[in-house]
N, C-alpha and C. Protein backbone atom coordinates (compact mmCIF):
# COMPACT_ATOMS: atom_id res chain seq x y z
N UNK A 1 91.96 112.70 87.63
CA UNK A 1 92.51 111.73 88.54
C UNK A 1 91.64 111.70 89.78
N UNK A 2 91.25 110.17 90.05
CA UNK A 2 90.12 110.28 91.80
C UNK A 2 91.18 110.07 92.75
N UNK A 3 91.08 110.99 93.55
CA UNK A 3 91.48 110.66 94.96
C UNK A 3 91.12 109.38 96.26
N UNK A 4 91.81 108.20 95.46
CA UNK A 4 91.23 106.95 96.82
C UNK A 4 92.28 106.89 97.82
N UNK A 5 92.99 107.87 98.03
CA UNK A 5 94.08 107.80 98.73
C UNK A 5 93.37 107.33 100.57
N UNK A 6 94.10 106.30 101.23
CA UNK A 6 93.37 106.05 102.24
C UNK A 6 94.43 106.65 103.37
N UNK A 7 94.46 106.63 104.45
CA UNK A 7 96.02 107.35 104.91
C UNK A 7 96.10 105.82 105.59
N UNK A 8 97.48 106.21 105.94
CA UNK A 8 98.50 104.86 105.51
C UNK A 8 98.02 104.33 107.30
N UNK A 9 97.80 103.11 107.79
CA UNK A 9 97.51 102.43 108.86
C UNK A 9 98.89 102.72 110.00
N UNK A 10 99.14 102.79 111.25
CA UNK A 10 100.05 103.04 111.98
C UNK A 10 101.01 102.35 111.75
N UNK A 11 101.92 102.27 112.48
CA UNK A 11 103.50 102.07 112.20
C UNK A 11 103.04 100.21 112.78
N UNK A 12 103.64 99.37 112.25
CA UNK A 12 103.55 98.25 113.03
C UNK A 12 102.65 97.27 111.67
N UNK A 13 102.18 97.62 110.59
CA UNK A 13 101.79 96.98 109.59
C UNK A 13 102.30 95.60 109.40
N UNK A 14 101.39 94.74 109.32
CA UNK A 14 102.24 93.26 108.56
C UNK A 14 103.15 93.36 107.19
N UNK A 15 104.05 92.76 106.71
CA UNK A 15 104.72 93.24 105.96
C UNK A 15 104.21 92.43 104.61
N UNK A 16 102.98 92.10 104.74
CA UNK A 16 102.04 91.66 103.39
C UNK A 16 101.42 92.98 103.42
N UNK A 17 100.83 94.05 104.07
CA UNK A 17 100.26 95.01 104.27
C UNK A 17 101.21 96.19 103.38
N UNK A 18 102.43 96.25 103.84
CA UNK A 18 103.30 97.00 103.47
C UNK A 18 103.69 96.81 101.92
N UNK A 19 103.50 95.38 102.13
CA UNK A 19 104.02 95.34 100.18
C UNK A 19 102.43 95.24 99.39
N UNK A 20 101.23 95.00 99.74
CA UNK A 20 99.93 96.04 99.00
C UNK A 20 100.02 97.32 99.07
N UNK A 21 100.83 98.37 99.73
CA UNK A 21 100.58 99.26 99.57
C UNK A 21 101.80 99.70 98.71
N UNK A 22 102.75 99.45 98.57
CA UNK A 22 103.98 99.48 97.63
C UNK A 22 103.85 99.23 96.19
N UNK A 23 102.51 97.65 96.04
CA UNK A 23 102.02 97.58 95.03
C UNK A 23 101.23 98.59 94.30
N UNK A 24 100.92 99.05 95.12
CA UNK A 24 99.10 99.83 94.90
C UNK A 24 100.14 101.25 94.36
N UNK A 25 100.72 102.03 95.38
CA UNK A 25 101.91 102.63 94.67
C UNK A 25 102.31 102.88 93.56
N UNK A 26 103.13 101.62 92.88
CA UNK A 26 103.91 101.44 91.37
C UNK A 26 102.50 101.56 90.76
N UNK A 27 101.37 100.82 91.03
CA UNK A 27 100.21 100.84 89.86
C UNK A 27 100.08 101.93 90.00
N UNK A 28 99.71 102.83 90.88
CA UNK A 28 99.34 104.21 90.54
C UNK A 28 100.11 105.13 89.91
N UNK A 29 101.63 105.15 90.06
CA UNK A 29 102.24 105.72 89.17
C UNK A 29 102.87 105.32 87.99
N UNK A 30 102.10 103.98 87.59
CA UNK A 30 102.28 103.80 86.45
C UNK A 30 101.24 104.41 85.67
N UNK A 31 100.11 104.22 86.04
CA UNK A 31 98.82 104.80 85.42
C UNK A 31 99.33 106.32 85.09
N UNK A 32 99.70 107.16 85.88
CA UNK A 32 100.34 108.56 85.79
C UNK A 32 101.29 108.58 84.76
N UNK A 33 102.30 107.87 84.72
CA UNK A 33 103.04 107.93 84.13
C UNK A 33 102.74 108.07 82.49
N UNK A 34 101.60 106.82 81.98
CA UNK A 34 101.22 106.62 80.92
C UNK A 34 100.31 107.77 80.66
N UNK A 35 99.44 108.49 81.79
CA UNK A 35 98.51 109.47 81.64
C UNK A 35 99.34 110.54 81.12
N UNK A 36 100.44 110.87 81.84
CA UNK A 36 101.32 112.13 81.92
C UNK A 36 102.64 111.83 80.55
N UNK A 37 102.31 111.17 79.68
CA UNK A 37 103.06 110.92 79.04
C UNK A 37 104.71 111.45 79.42
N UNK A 38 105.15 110.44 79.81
CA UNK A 38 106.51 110.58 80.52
C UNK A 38 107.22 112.11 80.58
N UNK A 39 106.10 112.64 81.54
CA UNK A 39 107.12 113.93 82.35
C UNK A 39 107.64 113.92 82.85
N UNK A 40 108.71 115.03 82.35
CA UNK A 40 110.16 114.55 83.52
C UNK A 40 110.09 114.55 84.84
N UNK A 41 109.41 115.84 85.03
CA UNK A 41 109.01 115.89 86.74
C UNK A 41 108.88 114.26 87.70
N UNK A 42 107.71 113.58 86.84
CA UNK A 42 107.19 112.18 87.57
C UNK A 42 108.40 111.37 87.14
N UNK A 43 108.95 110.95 85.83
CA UNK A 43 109.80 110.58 86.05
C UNK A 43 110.60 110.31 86.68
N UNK A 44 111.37 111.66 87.47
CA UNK A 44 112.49 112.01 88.53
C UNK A 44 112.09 111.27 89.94
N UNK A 45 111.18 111.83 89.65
CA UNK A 45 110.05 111.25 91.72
C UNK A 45 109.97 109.69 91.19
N UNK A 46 109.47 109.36 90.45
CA UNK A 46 109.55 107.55 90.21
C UNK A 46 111.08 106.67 90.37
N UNK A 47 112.05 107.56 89.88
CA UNK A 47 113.11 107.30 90.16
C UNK A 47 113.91 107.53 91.79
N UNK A 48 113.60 107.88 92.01
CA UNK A 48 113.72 108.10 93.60
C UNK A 48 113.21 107.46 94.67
N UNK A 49 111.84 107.37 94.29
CA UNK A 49 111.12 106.23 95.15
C UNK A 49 111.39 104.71 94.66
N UNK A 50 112.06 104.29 94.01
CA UNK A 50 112.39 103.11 92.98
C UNK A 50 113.90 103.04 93.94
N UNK A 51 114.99 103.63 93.94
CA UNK A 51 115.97 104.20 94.80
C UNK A 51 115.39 103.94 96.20
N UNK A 52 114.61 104.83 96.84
CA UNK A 52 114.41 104.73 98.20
C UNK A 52 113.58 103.07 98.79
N UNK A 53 113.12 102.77 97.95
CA UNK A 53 112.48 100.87 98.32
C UNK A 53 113.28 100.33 97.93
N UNK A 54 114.28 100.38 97.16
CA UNK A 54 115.88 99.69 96.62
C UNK A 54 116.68 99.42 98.06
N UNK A 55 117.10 101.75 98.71
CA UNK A 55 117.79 101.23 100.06
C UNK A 55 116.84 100.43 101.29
N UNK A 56 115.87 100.70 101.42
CA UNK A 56 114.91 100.52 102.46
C UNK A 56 115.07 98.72 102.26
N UNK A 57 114.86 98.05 101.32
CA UNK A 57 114.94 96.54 100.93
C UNK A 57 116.07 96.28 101.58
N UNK A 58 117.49 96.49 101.80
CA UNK A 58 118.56 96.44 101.84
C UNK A 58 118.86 96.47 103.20
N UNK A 59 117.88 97.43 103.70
CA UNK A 59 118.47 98.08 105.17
C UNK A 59 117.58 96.85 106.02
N UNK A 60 116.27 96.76 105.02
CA UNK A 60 115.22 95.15 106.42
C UNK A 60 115.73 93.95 105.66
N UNK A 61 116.95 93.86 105.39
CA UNK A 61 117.16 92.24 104.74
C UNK A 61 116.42 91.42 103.87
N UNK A 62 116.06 92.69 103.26
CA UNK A 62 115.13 91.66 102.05
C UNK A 62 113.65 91.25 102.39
N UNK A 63 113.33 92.15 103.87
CA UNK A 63 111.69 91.68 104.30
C UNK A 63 110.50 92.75 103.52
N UNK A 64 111.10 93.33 102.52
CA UNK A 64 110.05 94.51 101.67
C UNK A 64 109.62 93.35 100.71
């Protein structure tokens, strides 16, 4: 696995900014997922972060 991890830009992001990096996200742990042939471990954490952009969507009115 390469490390392109960039660190995340300060607080105040456009919220097209915020949802490329949300994108970029799911692709990466989908790639894992298929790499890691569905371990439970990633599993669990995919499910959680799937959960946590679920409440987070909810809490900015739908601006994620």
């Amino acid at each position: 696995m390469t490390n392109e991890a960039n660190p995340p830009e300060p607080a105040g992001e456009s919220p097209e900014k915020v949802v490329d990096h949300v994108a970029e996200a799911h692709r990466r742990l989908s790639l894992l997922r298929q790499q890691l042939d569905a371990h439970p471990d990633l599993e669990v954490a995919i499910e959680r972060l799937e959960m946590a952009l679920s409440i987070l969507t909810t809490k900015t009115g739908g601006m994620l």
